[in-house]
C-alpha atoms as a PDB file:
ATOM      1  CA  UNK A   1     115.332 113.719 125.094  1.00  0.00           C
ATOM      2  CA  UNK A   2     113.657 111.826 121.968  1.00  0.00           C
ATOM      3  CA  UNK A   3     115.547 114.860 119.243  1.00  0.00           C
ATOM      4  CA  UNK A   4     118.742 115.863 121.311  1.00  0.00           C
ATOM      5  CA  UNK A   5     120.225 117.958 117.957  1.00  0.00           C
ATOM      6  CA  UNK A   6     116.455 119.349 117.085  1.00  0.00           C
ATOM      7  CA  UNK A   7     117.401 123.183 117.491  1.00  0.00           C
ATOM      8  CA  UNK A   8     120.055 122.299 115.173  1.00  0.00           C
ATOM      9  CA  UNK A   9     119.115 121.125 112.366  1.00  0.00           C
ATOM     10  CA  UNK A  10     118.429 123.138 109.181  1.00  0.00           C
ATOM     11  CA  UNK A  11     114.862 123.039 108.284  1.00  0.00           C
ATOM     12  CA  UNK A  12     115.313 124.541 105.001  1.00  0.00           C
ATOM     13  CA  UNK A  13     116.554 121.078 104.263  1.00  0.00           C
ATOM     14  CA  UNK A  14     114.350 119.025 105.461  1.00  0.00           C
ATOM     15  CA  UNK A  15     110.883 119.868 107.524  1.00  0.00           C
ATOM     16  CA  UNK A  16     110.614 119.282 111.334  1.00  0.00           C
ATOM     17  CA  UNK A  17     108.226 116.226 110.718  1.00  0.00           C
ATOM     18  CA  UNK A  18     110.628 114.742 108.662  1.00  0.00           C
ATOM     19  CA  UNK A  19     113.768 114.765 110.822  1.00  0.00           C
ATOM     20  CA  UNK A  20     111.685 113.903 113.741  1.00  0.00           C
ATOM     21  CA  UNK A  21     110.224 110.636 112.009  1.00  0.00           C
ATOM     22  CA  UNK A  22     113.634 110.020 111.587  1.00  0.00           C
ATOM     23  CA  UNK A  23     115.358 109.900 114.649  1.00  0.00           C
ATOM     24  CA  UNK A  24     111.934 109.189 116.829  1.00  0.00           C
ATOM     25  CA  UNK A  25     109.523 107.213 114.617  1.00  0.00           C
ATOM     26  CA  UNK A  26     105.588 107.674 115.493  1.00  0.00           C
ATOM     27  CA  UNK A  27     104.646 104.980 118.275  1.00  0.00           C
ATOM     28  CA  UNK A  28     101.203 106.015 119.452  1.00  0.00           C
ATOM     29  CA  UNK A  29      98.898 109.133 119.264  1.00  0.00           C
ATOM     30  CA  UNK A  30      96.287 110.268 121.882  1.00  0.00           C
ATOM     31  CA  UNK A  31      94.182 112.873 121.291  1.00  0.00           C
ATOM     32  CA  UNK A  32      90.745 114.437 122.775  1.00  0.00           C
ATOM     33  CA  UNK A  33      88.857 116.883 121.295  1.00  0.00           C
ATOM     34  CA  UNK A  34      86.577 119.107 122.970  1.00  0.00           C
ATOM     35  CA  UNK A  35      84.299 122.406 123.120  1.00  0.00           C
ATOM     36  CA  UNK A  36      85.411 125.472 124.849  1.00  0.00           C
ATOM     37  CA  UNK A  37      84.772 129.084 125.532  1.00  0.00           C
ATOM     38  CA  UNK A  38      88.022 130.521 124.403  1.00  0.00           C
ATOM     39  CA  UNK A  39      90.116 132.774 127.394  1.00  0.00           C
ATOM     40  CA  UNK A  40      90.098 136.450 126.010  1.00  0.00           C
ATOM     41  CA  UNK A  41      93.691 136.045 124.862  1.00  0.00           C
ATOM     42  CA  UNK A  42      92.960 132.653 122.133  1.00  0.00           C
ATOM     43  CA  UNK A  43      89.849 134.903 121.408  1.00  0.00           C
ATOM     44  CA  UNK A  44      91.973 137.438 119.884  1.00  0.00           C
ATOM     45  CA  UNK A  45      94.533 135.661 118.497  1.00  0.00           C
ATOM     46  CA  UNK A  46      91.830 133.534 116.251  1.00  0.00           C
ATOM     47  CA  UNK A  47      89.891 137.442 116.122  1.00  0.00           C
ATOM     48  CA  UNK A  48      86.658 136.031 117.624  1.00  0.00           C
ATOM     49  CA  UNK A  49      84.358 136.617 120.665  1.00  0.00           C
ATOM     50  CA  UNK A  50      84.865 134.843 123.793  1.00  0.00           C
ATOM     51  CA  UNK A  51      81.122 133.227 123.609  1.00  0.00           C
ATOM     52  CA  UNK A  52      82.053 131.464 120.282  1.00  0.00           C
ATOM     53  CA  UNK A  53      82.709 128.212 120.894  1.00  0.00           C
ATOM     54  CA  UNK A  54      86.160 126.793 119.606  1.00  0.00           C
ATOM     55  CA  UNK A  55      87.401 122.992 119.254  1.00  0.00           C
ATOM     56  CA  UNK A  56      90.360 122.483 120.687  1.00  0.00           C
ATOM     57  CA  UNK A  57      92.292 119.473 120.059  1.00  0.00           C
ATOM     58  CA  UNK A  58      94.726 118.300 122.736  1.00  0.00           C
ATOM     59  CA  UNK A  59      97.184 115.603 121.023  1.00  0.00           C
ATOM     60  CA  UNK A  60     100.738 113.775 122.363  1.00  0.00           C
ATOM     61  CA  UNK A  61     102.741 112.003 120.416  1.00  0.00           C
ATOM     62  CA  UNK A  62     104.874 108.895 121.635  1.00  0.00           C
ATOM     63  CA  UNK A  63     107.859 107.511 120.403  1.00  0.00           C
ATOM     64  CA  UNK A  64     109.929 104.309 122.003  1.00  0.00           C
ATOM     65  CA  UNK A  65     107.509 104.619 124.675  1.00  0.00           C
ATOM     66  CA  UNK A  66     108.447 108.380 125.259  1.00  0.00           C
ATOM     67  CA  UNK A  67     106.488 111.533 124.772  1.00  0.00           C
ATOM     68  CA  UNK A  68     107.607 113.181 121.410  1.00  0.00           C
ATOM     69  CA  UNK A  69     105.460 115.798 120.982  1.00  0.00           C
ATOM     70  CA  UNK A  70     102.756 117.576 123.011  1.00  0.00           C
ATOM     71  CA  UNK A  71     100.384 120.409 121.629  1.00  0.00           C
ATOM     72  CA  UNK A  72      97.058 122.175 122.648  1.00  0.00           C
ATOM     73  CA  UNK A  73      94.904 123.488 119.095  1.00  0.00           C
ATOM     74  CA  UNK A  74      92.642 125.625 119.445  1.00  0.00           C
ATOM     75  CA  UNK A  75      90.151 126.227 116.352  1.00  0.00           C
ATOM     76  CA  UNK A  76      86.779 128.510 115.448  1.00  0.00           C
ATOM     77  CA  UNK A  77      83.960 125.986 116.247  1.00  0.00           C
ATOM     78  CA  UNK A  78      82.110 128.203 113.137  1.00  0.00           C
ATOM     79  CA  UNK A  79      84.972 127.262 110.646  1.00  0.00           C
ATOM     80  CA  UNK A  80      86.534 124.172 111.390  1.00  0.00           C
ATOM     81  CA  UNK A  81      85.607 120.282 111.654  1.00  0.00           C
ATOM     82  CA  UNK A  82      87.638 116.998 112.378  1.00  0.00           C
ATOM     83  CA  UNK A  83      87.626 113.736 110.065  1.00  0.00           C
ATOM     84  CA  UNK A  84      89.614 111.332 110.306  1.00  0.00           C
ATOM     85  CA  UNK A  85      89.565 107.544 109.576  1.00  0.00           C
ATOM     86  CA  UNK A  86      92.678 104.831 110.333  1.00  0.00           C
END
């Protein structure tokens, strides 16, 4: 595991990013973007239709040549954009 003690710590401390740049500094990130139809239950959680499209940002995080982090985003194609620049 890249955070072993990460359901222990006290995040009124510090913040999860914090600790976890810590003990697993940021090696790489990959990340695609693309355009979906949300499933009726992303729908309602973001309180839109199923036939508006969302952008939905899939991103993994590696540390020491490990995955770190993992996570699926789903956003309102109407109300959101992505910038970015390195």
């Amino acid at each position: 595991s890249i955070a072993p003690d990460y359901l222990q710590q006290d995040f009124s401390h510090t913040t999860p990013n914090e600790y976890l740049m810590a003990v697993a500094p940021l090696q790489s990130v990959n990340y695609r973007i693309e355009a979906l139809s949300p499933p009726r239950e992303i729908a309602d959680m973001l309180h839109i239709t199923q036939k508006e499209a969302c952008l939905v940002l899939h991103r993994k995080t590696l540390s020491r040549g490990s995955v770190a982090s993992s996570a699926t985003m789903w956003h309102p194609g109407s109300r959101y954009q992505f910038a970015g620049g390195f």
